[in-house]
N, C-alpha and C. Protein backbone atom coordinates (compact mmCIF):
# COMPACT_ATOMS: atom_id res chain seq x y z
N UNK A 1 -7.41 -17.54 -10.07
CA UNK A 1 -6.39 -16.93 -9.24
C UNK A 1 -6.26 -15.45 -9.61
N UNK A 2 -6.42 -14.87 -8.55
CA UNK A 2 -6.38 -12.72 -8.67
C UNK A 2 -4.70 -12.80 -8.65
N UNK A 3 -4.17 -11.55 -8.96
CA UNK A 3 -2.63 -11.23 -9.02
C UNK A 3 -2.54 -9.90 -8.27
N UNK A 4 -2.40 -9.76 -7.89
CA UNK A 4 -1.72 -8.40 -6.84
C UNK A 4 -0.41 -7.96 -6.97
N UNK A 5 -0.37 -7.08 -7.30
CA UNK A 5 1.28 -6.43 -7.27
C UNK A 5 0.91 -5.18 -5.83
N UNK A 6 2.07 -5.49 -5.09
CA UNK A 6 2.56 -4.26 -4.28
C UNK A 6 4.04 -3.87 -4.47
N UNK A 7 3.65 -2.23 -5.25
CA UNK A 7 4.26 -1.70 -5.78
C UNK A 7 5.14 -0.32 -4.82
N UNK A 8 6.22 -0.59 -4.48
CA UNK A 8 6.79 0.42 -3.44
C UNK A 8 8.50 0.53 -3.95
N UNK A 9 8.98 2.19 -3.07
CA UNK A 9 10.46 2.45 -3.31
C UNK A 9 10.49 2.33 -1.63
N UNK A 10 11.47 2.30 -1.12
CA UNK A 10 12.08 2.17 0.02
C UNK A 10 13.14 2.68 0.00
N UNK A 11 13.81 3.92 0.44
CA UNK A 11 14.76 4.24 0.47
C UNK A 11 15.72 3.81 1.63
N UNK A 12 15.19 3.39 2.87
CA UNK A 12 16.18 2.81 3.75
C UNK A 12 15.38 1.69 4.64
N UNK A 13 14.89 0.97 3.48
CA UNK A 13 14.38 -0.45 3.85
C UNK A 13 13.16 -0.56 4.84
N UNK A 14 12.33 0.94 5.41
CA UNK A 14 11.30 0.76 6.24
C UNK A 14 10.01 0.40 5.37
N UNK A 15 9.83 1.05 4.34
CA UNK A 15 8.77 0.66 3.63
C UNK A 15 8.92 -0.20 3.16
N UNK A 16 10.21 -1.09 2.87
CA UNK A 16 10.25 -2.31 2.31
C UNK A 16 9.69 -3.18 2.88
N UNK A 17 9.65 -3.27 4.74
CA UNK A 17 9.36 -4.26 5.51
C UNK A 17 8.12 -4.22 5.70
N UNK A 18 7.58 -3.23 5.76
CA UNK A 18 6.11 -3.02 5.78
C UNK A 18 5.25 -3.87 4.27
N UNK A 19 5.90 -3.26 2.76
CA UNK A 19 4.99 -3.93 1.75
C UNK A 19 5.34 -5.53 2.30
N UNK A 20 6.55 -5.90 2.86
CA UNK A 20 6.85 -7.54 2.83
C UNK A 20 5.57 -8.13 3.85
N UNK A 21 5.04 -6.79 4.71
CA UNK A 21 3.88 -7.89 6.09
C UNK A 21 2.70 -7.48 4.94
N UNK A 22 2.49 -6.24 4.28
CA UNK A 22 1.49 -6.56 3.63
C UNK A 22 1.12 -7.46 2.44
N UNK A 23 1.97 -8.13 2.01
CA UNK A 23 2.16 -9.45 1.43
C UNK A 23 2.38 -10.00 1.52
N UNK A 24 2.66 -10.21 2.83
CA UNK A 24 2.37 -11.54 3.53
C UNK A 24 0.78 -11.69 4.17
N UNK A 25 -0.06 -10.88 4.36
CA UNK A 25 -1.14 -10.75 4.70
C UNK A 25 -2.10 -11.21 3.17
N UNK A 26 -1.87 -10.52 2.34
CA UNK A 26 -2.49 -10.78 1.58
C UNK A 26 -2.35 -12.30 0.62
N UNK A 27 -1.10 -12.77 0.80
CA UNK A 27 -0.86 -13.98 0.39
C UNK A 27 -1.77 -14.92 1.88
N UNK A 28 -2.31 -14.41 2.10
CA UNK A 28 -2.68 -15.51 3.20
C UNK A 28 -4.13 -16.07 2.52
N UNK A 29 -4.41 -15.65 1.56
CA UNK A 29 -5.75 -15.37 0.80
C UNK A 29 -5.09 -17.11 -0.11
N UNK A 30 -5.88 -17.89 -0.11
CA UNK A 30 -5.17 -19.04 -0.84
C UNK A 30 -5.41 -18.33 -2.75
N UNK A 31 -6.52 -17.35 -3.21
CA UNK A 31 -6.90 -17.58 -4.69
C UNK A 31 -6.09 -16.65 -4.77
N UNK A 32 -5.59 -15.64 -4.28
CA UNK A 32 -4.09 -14.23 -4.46
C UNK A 32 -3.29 -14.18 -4.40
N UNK A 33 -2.44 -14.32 -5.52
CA UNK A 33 -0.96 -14.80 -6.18
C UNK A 33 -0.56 -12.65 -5.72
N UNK A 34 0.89 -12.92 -4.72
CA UNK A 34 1.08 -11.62 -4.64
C UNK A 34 2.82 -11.37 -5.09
N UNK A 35 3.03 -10.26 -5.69
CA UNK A 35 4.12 -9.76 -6.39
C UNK A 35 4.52 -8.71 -5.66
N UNK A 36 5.45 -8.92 -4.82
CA UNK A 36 6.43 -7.38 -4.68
C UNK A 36 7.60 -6.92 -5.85
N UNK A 37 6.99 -5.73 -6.12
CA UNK A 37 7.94 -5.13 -7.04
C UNK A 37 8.46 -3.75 -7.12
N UNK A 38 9.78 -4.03 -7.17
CA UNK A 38 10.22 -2.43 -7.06
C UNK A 38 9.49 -1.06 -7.97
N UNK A 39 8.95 0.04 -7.33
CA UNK A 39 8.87 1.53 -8.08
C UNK A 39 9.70 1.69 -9.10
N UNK A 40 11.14 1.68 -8.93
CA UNK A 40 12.21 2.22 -9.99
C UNK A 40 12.01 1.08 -11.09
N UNK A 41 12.32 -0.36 -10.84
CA UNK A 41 12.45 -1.07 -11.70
C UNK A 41 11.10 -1.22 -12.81
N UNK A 42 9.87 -1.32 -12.20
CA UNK A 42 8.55 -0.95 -12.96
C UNK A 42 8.30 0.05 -14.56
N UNK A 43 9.27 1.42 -13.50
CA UNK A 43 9.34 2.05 -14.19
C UNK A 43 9.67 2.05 -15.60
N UNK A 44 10.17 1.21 -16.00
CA UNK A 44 11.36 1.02 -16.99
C UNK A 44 10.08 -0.06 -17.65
N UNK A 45 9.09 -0.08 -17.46
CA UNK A 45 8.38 -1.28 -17.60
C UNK A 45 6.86 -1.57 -17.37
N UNK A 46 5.90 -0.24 -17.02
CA UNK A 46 5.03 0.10 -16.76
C UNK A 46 3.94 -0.70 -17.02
N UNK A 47 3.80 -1.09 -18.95
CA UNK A 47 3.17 -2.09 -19.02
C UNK A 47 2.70 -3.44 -18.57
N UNK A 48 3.76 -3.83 -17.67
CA UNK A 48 3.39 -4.99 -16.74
C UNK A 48 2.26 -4.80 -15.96
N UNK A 49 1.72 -3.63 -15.37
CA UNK A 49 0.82 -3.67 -14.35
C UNK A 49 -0.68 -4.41 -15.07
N UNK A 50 -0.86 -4.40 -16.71
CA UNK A 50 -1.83 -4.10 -17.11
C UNK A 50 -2.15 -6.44 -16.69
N UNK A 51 -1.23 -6.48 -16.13
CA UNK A 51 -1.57 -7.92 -15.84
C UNK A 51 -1.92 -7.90 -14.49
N UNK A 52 -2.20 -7.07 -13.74
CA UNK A 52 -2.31 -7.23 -12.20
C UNK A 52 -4.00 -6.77 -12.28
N UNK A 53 -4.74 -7.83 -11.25
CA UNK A 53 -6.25 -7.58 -11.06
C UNK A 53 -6.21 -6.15 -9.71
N UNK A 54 -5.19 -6.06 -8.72
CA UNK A 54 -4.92 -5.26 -8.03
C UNK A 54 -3.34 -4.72 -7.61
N UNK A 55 -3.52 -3.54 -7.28
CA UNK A 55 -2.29 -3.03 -7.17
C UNK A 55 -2.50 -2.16 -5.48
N UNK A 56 -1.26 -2.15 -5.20
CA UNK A 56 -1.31 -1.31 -3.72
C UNK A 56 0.11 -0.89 -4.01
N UNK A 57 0.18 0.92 -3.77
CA UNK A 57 0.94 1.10 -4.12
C UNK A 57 1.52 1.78 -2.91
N UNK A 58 3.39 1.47 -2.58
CA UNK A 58 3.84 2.10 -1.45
C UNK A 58 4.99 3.20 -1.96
N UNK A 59 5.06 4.34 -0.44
CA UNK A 59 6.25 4.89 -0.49
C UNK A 59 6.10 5.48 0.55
N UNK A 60 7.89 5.82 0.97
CA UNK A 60 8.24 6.91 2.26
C UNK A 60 7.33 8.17 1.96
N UNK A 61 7.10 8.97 2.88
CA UNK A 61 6.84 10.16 2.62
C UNK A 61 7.93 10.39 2.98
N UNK A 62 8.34 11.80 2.20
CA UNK A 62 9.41 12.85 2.10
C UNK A 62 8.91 14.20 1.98
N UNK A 63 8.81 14.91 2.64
CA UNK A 63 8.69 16.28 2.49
C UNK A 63 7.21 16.71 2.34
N UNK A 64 6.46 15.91 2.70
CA UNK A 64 4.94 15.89 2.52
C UNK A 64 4.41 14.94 0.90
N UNK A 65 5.29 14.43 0.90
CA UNK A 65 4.54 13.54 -0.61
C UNK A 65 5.44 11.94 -0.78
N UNK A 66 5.37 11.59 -1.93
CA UNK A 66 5.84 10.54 -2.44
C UNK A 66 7.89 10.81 -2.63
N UNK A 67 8.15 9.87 -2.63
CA UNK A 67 9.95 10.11 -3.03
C UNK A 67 9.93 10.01 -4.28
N UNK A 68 10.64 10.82 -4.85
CA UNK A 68 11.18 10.69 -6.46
C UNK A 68 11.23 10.01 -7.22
N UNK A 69 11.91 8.63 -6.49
CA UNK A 69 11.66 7.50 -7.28
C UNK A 69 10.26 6.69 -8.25
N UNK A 70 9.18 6.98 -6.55
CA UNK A 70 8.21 6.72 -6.70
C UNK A 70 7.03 7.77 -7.46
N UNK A 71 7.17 8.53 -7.80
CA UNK A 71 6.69 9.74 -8.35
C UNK A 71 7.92 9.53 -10.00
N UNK A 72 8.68 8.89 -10.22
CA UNK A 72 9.09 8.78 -11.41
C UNK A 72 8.29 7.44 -11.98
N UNK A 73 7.98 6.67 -11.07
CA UNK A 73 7.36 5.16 -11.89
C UNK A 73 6.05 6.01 -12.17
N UNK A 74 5.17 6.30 -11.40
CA UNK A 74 3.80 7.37 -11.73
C UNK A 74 3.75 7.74 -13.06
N UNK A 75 5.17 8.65 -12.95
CA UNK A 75 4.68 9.47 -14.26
C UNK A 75 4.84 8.16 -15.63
N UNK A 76 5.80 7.48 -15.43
CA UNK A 76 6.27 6.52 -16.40
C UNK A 76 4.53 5.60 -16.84
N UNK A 77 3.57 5.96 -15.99
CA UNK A 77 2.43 5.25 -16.36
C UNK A 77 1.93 6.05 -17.43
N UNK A 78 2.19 7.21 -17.76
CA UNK A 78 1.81 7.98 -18.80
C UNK A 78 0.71 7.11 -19.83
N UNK A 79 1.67 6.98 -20.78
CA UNK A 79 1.03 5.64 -22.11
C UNK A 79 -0.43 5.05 -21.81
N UNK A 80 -0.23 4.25 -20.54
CA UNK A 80 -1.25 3.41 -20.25
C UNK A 80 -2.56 4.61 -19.58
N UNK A 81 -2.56 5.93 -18.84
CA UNK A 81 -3.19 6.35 -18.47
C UNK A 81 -3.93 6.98 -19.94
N UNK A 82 -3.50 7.41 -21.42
CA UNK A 82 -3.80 7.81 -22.20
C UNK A 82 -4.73 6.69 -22.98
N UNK A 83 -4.79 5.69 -22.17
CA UNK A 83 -5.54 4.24 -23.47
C UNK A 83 -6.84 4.03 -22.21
N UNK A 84 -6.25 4.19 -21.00
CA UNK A 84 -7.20 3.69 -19.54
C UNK A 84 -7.38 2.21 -19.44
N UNK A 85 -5.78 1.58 -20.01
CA UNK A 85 -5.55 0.17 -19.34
C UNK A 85 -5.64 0.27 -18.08
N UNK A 86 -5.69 0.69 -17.06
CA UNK A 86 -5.71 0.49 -15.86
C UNK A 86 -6.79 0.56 -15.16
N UNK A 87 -7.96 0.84 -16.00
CA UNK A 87 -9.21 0.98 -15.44
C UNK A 87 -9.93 0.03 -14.76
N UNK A 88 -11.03 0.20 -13.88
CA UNK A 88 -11.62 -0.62 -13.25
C UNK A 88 -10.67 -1.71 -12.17
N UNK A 89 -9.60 -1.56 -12.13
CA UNK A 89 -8.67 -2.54 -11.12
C UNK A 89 -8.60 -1.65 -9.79
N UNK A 90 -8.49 -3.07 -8.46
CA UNK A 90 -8.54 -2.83 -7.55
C UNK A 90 -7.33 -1.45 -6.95
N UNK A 91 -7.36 -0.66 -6.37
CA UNK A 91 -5.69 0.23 -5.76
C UNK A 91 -6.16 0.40 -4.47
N UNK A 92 -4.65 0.81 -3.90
CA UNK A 92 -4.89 0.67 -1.93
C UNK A 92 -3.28 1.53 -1.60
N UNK A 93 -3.46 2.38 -0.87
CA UNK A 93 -2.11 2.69 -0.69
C UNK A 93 -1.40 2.83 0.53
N UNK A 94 -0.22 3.26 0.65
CA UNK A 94 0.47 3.29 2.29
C UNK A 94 1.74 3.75 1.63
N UNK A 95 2.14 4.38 3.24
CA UNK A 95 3.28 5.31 3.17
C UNK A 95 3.55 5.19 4.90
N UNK A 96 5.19 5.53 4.97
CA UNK A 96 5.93 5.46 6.33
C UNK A 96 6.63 6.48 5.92
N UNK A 97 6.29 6.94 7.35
CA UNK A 97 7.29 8.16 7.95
C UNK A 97 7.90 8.17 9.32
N UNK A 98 8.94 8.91 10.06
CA UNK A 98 9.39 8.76 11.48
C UNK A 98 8.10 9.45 11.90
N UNK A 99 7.47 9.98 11.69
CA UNK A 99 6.61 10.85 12.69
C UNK A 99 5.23 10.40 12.98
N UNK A 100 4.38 10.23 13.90
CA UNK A 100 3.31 10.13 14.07
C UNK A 100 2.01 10.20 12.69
N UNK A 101 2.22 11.81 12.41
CA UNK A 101 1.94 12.59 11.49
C UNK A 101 2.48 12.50 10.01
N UNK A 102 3.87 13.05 10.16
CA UNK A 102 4.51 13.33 9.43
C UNK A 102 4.04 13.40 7.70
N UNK A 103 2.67 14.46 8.08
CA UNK A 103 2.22 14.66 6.57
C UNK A 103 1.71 13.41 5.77
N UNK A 104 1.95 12.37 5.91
CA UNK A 104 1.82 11.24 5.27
C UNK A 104 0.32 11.58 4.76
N UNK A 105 -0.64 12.10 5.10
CA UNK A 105 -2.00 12.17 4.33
C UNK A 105 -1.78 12.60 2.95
N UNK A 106 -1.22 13.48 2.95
CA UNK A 106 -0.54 13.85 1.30
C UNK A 106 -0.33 13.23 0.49
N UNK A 107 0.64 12.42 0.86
CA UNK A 107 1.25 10.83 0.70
C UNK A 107 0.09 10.40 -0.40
N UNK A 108 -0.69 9.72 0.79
CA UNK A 108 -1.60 9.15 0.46
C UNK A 108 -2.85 9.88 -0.85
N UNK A 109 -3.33 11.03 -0.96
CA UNK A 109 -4.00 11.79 -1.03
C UNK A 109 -3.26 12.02 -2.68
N UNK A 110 -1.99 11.79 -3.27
CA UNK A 110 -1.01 11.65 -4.71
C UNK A 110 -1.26 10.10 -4.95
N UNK A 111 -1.44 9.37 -4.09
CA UNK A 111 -1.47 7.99 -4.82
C UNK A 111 -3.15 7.79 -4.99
N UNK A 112 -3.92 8.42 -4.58
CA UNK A 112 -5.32 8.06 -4.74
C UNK A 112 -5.49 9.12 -5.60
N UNK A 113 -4.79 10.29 -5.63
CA UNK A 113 -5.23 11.23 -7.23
C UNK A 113 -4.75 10.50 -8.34
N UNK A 114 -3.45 9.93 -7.80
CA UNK A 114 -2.91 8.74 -9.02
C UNK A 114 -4.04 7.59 -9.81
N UNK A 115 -4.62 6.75 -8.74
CA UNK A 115 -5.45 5.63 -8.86
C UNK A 115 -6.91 6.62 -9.67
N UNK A 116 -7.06 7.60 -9.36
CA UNK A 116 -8.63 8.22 -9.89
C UNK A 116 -8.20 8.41 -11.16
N UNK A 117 -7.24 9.29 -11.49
CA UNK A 117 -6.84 9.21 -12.74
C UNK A 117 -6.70 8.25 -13.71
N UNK A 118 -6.42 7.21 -13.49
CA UNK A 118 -6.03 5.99 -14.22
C UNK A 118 -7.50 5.06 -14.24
N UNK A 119 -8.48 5.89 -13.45
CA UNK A 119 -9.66 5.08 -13.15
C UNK A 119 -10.01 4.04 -12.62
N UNK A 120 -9.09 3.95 -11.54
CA UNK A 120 -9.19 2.21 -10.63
C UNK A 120 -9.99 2.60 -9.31
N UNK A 121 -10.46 1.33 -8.83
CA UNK A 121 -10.94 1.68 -7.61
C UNK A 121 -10.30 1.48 -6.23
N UNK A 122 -10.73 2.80 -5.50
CA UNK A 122 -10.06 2.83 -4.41
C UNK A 122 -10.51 2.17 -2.86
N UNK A 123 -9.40 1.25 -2.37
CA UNK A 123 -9.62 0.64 -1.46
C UNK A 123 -9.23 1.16 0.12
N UNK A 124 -9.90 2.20 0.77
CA UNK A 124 -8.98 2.78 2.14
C UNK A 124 -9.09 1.33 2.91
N UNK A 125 -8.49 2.63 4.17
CA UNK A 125 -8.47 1.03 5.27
C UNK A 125 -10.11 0.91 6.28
N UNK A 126 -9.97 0.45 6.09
CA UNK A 126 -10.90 -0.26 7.30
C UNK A 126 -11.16 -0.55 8.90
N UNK A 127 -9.86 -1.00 8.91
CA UNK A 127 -9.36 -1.38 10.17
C UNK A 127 -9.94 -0.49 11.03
N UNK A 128 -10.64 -0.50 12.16
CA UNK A 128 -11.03 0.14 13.56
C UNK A 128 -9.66 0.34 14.39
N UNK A 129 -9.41 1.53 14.68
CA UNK A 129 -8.33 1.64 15.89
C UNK A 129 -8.55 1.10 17.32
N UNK A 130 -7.47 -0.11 17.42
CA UNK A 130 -8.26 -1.16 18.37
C UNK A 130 -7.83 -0.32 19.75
N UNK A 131 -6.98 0.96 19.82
CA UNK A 131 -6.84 1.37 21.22
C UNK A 131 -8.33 1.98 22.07
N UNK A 132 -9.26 1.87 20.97
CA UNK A 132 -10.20 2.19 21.67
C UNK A 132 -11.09 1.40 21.96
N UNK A 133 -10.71 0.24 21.90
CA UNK A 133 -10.94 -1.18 22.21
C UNK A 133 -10.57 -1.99 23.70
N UNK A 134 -9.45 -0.86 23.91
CA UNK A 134 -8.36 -1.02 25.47
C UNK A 134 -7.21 -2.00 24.97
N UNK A 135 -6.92 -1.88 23.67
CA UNK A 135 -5.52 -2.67 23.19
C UNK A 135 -4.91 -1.51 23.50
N UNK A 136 -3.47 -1.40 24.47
CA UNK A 136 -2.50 -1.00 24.02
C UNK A 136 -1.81 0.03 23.02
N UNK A 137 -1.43 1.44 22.97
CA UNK A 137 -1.30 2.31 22.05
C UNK A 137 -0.40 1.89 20.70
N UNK A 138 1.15 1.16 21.47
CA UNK A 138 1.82 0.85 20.34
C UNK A 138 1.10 -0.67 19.78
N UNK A 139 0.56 -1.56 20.20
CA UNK A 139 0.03 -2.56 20.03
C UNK A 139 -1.25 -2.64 18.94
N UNK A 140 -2.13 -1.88 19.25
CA UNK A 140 -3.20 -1.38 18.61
C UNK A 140 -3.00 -1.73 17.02
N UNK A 141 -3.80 -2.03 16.14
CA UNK A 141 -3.85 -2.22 14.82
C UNK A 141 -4.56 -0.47 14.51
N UNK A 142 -4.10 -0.06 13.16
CA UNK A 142 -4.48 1.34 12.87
C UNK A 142 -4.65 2.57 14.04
N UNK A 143 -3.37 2.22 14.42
CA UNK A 143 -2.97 3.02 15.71
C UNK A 143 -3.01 4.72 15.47
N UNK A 144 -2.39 5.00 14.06
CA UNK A 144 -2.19 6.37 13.55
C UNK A 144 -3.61 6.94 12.96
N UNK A 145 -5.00 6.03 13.47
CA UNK A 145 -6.01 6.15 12.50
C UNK A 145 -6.63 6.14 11.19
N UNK A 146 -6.14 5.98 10.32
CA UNK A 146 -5.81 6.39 8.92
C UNK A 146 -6.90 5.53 7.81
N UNK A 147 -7.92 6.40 7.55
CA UNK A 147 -8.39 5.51 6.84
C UNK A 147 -8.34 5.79 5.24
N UNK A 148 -7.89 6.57 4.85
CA UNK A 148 -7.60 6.87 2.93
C UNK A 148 -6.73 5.67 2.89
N UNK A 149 -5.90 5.32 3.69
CA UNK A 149 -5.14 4.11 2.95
C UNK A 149 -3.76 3.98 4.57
N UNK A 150 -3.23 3.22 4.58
CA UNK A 150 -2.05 3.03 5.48
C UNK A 150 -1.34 3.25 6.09
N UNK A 151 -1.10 4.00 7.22
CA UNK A 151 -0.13 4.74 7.74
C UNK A 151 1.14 3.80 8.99
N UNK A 152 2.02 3.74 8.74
CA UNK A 152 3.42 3.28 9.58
C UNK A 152 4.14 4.44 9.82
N UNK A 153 4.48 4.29 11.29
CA UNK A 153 5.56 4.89 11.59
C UNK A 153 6.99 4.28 11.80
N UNK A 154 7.86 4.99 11.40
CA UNK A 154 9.10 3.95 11.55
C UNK A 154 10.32 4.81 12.51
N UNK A 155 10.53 3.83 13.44
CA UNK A 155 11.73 4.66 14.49
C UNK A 155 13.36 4.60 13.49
N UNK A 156 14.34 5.13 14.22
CA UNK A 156 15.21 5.39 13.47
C UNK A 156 16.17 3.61 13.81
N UNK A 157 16.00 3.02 13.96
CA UNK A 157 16.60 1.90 14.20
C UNK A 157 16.33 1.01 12.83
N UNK A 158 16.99 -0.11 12.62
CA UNK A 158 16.77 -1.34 11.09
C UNK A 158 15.46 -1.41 11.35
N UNK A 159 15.03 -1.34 9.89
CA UNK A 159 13.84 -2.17 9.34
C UNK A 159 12.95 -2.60 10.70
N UNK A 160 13.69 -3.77 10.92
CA UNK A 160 12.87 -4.83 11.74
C UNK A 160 12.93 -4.65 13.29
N UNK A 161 12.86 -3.63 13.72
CA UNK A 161 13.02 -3.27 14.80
C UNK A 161 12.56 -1.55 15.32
N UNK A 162 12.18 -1.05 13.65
CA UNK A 162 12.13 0.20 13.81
C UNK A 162 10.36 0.53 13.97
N UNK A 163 9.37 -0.96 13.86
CA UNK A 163 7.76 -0.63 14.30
C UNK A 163 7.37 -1.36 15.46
N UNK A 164 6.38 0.08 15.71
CA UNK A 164 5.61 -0.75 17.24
C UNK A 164 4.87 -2.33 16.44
N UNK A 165 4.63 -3.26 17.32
CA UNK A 165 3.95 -4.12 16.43
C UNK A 165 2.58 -4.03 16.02
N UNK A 166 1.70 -2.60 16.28
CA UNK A 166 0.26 -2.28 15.93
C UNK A 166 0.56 -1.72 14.67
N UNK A 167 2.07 -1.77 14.01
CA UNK A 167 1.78 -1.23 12.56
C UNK A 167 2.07 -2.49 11.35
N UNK A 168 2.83 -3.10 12.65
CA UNK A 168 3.27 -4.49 11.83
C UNK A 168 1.64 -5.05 11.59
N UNK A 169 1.04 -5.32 12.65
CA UNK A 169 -0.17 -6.12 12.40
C UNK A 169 -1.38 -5.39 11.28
N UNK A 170 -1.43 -4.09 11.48
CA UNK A 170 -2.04 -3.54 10.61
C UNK A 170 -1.52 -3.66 8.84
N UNK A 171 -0.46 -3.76 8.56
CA UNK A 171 0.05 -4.20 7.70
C UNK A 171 -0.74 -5.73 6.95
N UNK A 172 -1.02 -6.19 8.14
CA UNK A 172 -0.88 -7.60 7.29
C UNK A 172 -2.35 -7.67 7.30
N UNK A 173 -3.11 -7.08 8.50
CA UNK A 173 -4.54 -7.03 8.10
C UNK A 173 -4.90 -6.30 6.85
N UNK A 174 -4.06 -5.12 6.27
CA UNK A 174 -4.52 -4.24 5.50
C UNK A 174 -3.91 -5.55 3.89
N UNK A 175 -3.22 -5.96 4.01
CA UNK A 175 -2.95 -7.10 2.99
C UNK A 175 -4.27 -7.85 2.96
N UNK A 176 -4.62 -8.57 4.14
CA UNK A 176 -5.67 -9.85 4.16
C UNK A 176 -6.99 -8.70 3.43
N UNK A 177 -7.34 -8.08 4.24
CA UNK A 177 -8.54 -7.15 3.74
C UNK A 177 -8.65 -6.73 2.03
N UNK A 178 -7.46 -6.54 1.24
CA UNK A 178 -7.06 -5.84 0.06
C UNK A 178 -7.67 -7.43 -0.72
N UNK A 179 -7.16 -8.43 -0.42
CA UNK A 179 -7.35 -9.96 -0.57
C UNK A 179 -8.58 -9.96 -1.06
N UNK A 180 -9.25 -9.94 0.47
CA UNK A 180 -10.51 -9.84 0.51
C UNK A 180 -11.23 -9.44 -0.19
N UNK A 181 -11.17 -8.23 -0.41
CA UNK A 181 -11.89 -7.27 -1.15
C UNK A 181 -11.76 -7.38 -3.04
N UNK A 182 -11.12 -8.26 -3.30
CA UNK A 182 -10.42 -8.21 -4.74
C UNK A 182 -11.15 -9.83 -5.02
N UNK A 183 -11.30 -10.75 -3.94
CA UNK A 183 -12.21 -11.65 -4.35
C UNK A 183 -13.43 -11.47 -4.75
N UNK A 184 -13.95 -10.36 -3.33
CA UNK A 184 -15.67 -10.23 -3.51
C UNK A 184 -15.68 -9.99 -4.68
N UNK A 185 -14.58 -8.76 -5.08
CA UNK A 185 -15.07 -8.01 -6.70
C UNK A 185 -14.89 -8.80 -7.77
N UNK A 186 -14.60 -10.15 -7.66
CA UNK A 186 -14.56 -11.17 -8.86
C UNK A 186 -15.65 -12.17 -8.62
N UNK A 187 -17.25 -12.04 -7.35
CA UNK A 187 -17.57 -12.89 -7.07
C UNK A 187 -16.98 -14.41 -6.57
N UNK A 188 -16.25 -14.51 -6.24
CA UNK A 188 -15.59 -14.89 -5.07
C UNK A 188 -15.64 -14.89 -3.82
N UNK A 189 -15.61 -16.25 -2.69
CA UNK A 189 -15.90 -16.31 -1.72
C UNK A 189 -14.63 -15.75 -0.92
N UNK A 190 -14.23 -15.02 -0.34
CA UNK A 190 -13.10 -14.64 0.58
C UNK A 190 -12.67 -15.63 1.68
């Protein structure tokens, strides 16, 4: 059995709902035991990761990067980046913003300087943008294109009401795929 932690801050519960479809995607994997766990609380606690075969790590973008919170668990990896416990393990990342855009490559672009540093390997997305498939724009899986790692947009409405469902579904494919990909690398049938 692989262990997966998806590791995210949520400041007003959009990225929360998103890591919850991408672990639910990836729990769909019967040998991938998956852990949602808070950024802040980690923090305080860093050493735990060194039990996870993969990690995917989330956050809002804010201002073109990571939120504070999440950029405080980072640094809190200090210790372990100085020994390179974290080496060779699977990483995958994602970030939500209101905007189409909204910089989120950045986002992404701090959590994969994060993952190189620590020496893990990096998992983008995959997913084909199915609108060019003739799915539907909001419908579409990897609608925002994004392949370094995850992109959601979130409207200003709750959680669960605030994504088209092509980000919901991409979510859970980008879980199943992370799955996937964390078996092959143990020789493992997916």
């Amino acid at each position: 059995m692989k262990r997966l932690a998806v590791i995210y801050h949520s400041g007003h519960g959009h990225t929360a709902h998103i890591a919850g479809h991408i672990a639910e995607g990836a729990g769909s994997t019967e040998s991938v035991r998956v852990d949602l766990l808070l950024a802040q609380e980690l923090a305080q606690e860093a050493q735990r990761l060194c039990d996870y075969d993969g990690i995917i790590l989330g956050s809002p973008t804010y201002l073109g990067g990571v939120s504070a919170p999440f950029k405080g668990f980072m640094d809190a990896t200090g210790p372990l980046w100085r020994t390179q416990k974290l080496k060779g393990k699977l990483a995958a990342g994602f970030t939500v913003s209101s905007l189409p855009a909204g910089d989120k490559q950045s986002t992404l672009l701090s959590m994969f300087t994060f993952c190189m540093q620590h020496g893990m390997l990096w998992l983008g997305n995959p997913i084909l943008p199915e609108q060019h498939a003739g799915v539907p724009y909001d419908e579409a899986a990897n609608r925002l294109g994004s392949w370094s790692g995850l992109m959601a947009q979130a409207g200003h409405a709750s959680p669960a009401d605030a994504f088209p469902p092509g980000d919901i579904k991409t979510a859970r494919l980008f879980g199943r795929q992370f799955a996937a990909t964390l078996q092959r690398l143990a020789g493992e049938r997916p």
